[in-house]
C-alpha atoms as a PDB file:
ATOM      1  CA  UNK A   1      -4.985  -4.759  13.383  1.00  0.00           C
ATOM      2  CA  UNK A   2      -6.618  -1.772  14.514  1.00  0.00           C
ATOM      3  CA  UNK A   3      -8.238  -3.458  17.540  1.00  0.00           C
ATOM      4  CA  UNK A   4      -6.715  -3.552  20.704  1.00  0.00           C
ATOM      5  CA  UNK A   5      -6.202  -7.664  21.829  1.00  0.00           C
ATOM      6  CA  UNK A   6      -9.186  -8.843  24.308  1.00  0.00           C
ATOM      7  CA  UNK A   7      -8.396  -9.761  28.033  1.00  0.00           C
ATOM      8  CA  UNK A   8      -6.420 -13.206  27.264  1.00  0.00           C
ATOM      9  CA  UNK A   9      -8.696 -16.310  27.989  1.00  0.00           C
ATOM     10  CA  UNK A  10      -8.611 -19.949  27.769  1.00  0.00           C
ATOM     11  CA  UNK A  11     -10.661 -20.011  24.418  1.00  0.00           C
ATOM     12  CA  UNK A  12      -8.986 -17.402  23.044  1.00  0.00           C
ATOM     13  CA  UNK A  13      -5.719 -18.846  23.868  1.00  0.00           C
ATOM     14  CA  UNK A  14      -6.509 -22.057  21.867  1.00  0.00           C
ATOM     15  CA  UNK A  15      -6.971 -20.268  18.708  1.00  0.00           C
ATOM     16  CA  UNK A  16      -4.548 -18.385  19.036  1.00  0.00           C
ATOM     17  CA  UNK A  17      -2.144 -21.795  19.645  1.00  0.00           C
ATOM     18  CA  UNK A  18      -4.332 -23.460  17.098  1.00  0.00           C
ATOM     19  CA  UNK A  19      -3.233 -20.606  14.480  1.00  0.00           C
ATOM     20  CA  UNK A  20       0.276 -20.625  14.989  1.00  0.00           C
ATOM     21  CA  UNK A  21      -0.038 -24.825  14.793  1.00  0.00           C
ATOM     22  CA  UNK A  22      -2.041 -24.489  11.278  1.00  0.00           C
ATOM     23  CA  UNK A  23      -0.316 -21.544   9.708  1.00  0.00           C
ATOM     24  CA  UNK A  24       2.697 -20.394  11.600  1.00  0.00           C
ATOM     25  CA  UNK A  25       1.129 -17.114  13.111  1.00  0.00           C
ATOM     26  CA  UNK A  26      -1.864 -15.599  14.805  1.00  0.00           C
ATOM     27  CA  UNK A  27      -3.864 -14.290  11.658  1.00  0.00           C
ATOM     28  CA  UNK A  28      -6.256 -11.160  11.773  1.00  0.00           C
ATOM     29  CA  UNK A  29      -9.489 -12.864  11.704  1.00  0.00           C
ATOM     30  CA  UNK A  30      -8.464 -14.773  14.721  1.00  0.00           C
ATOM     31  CA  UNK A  31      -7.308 -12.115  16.414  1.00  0.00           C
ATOM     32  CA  UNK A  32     -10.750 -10.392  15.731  1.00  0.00           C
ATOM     33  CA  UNK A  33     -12.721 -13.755  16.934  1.00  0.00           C
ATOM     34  CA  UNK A  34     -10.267 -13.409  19.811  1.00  0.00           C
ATOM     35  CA  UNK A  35     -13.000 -10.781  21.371  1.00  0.00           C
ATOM     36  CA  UNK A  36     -15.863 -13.192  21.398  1.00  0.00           C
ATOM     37  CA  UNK A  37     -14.018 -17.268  20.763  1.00  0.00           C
ATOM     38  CA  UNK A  38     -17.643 -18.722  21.804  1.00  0.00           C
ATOM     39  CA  UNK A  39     -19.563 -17.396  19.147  1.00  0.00           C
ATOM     40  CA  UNK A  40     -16.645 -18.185  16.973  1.00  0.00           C
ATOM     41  CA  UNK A  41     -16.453 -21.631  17.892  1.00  0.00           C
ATOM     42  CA  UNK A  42     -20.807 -21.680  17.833  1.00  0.00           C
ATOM     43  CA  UNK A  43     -19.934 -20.218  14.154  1.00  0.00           C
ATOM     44  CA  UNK A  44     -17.592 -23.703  12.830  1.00  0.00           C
ATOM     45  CA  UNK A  45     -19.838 -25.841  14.685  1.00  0.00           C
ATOM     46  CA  UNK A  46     -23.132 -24.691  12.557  1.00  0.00           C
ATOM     47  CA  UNK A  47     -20.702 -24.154   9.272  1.00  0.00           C
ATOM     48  CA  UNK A  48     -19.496 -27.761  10.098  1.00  0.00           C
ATOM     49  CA  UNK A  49     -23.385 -28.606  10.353  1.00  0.00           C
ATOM     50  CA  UNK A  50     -24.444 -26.965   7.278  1.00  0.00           C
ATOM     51  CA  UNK A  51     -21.492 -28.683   5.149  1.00  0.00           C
ATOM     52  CA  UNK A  52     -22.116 -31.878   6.359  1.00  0.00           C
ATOM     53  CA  UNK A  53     -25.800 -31.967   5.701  1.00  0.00           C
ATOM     54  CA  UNK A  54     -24.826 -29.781   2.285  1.00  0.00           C
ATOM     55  CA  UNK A  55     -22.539 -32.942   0.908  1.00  0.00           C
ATOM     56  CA  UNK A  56     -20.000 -30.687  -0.159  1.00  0.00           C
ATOM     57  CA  UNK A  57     -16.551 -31.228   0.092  1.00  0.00           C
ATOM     58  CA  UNK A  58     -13.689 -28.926   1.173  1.00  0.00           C
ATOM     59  CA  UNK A  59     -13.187 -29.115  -3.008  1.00  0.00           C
ATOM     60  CA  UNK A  60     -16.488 -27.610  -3.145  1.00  0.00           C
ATOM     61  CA  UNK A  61     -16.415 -25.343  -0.599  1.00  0.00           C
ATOM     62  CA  UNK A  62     -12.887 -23.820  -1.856  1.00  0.00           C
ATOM     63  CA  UNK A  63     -15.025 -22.976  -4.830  1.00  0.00           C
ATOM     64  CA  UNK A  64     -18.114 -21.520  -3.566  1.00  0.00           C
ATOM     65  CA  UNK A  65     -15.718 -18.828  -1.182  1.00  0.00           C
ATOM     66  CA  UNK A  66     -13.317 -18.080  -4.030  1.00  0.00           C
ATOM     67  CA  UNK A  67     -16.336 -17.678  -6.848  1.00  0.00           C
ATOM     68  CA  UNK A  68     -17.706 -15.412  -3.699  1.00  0.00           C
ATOM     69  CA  UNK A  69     -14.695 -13.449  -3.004  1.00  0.00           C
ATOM     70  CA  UNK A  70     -13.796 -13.093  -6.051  1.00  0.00           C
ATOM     71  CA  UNK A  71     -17.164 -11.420  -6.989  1.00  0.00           C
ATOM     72  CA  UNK A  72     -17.258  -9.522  -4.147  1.00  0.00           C
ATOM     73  CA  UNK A  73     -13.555  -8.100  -4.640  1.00  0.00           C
ATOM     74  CA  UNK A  74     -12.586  -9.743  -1.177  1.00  0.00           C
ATOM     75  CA  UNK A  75      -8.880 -10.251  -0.870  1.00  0.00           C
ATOM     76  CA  UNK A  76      -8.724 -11.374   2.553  1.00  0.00           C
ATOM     77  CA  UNK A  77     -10.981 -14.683   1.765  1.00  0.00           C
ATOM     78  CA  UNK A  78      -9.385 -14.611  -1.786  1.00  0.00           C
ATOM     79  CA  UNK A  79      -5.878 -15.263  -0.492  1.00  0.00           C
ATOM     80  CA  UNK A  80      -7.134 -17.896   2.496  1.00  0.00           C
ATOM     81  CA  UNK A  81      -9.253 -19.580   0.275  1.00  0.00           C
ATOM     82  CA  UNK A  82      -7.240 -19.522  -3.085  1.00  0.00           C
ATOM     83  CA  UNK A  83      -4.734 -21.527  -1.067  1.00  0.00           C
ATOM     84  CA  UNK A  84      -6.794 -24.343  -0.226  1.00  0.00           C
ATOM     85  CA  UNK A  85      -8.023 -24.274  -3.178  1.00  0.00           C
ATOM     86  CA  UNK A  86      -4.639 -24.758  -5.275  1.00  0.00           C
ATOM     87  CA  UNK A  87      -4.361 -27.671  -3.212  1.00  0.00           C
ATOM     88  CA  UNK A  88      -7.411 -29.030  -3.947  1.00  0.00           C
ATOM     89  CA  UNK A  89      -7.186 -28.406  -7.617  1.00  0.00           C
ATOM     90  CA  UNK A  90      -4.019 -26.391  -8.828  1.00  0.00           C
ATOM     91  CA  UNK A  91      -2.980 -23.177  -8.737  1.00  0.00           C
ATOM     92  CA  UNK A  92      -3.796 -22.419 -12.642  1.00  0.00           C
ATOM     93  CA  UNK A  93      -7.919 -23.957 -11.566  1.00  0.00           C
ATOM     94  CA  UNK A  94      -7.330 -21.512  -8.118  1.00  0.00           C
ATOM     95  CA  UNK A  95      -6.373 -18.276 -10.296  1.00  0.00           C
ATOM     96  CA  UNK A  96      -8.902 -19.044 -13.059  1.00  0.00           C
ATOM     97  CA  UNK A  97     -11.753 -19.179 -10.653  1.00  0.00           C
ATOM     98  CA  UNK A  98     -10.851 -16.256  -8.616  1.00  0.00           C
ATOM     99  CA  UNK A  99     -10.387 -14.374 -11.945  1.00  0.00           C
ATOM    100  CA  UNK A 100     -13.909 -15.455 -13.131  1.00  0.00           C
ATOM    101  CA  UNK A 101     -12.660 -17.498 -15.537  1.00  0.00           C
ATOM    102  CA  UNK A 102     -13.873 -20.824 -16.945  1.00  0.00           C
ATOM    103  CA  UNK A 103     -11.590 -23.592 -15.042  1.00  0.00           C
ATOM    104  CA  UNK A 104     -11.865 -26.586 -17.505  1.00  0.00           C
ATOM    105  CA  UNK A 105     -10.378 -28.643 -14.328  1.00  0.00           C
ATOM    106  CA  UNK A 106     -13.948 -27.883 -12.599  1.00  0.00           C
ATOM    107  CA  UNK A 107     -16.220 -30.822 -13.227  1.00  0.00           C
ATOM    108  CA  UNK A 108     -20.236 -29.673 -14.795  1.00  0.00           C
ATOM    109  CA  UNK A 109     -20.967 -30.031 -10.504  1.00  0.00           C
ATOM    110  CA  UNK A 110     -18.456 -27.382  -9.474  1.00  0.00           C
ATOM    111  CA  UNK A 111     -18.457 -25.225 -12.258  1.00  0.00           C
ATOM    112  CA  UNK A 112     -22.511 -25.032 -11.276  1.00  0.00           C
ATOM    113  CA  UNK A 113     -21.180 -24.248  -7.622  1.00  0.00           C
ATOM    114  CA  UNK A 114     -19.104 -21.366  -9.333  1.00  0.00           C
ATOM    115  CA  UNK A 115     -21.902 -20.190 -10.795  1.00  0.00           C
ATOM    116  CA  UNK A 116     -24.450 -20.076  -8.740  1.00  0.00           C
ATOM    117  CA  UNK A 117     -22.025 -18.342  -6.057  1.00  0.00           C
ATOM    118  CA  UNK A 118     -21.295 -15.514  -8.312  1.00  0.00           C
ATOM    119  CA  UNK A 119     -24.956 -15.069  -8.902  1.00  0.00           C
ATOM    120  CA  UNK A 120     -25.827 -15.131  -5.091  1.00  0.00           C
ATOM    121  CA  UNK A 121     -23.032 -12.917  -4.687  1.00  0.00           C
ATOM    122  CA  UNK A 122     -23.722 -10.044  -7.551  1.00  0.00           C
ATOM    123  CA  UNK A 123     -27.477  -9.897  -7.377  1.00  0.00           C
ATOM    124  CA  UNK A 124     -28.851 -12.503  -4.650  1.00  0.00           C
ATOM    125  CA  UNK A 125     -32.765 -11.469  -5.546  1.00  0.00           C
ATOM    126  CA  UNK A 126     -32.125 -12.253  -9.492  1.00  0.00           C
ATOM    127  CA  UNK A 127     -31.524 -15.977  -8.899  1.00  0.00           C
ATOM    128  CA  UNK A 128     -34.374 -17.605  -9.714  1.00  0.00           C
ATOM    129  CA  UNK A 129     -36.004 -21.305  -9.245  1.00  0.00           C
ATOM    130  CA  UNK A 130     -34.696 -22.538 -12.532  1.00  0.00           C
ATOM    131  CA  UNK A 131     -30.990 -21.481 -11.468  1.00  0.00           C
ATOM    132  CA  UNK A 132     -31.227 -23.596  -8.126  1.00  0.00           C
ATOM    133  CA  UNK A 133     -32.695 -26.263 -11.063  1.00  0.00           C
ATOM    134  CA  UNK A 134     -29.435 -25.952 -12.678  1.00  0.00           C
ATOM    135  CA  UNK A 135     -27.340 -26.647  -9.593  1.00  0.00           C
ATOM    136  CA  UNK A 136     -30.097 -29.966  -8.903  1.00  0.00           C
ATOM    137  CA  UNK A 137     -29.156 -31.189 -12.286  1.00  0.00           C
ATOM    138  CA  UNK A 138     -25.460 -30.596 -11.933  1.00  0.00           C
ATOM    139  CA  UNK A 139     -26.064 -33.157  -8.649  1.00  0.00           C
ATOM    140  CA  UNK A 140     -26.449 -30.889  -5.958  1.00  0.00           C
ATOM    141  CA  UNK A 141     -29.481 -33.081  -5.204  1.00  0.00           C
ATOM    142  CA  UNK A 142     -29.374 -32.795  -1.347  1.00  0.00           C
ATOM    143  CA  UNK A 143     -30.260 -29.020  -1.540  1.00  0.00           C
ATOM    144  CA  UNK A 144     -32.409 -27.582   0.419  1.00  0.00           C
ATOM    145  CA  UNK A 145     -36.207 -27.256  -1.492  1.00  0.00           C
ATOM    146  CA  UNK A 146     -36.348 -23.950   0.460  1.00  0.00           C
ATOM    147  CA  UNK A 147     -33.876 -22.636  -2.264  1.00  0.00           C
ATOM    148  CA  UNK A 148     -35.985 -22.995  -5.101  1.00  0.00           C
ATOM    149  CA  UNK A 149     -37.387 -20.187  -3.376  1.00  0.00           C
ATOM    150  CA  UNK A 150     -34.477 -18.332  -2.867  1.00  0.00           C
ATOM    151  CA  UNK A 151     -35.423 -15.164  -4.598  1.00  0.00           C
ATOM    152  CA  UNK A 152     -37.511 -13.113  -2.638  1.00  0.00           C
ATOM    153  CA  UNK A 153     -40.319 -11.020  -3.949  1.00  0.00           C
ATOM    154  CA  UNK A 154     -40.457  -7.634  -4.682  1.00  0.00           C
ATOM    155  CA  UNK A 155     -41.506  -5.687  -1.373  1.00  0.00           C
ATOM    156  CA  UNK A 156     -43.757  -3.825  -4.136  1.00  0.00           C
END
């Protein structure tokens, strides 16, 4: 990494342990929370939050960051999401949706998920109320109503 490592601390200790537990080595983005493990650990706790009140599962959630990443060309999140998501689904539903492809393993629910991230992703003021109607009839019934509203208007 082209950072230099932090000061060691406590917090940044336990990631790193918690890293090498989970995956067998101290991975980049960990190394880059190293400089700052509060807000990191501020950053799970509101994720955790937001999923929780979101109903989505860690199915789900593999899907909405590989339809991101794989959108937004990101490798890193590609690769560390693609692999929870092969697990999840398989690897064939994994590749297809970080490829863009239809996965005929999604169900109508995550396929909407797929979607709808791609969309957010690629042009986030194009989606419009009747896309966030598309997820709410796929079941994502617990969304917010704030993102019916999701598009913002022109500053025009």
């Amino acid at each position: 990494m082209f950072l230099s490592a932090p000061k060691p601390s406590e917090a940044s200790s336990a990631h790193y342990a918690r890293d090498i537990t989970d995956d067998g080595y101290v991975s980049n983005l960990t190394r880059l929370w190293a400089w700052r493990p509060d807000v990191f650990d501020a950053f799970l706790n509101a994720r955790a939050l937001l999923t929780e009140k979101a109903g989505l599962s860690l199915r789900e959630r593999a899907i909405l960051v590989c339809a991101s990443a794989a959108n937004l060309g990101d490798s890193y999140c590609a690769l560390a999401w693609g692999t929870t998501l092969a697990a999840e689904t398989d690897p064939t539903t994994a590749a297809e949706v970080l490829q863009r492809k239809e996965a005929s393993a999604l169900s109508a629910r995550e396929s909407a998920l797929a979607t709808w991230a791609g969309q957010v992703v690629r042009a986030p003021n194009a989606v419009t109320a009747e896309d966030v109607d598309r997820l709410r009839g796929a079941g994502m019934t617990s969304m917010p109503q704030c993102l019916s509203r999701f598009a913002w208007p022109s500053p025009l």
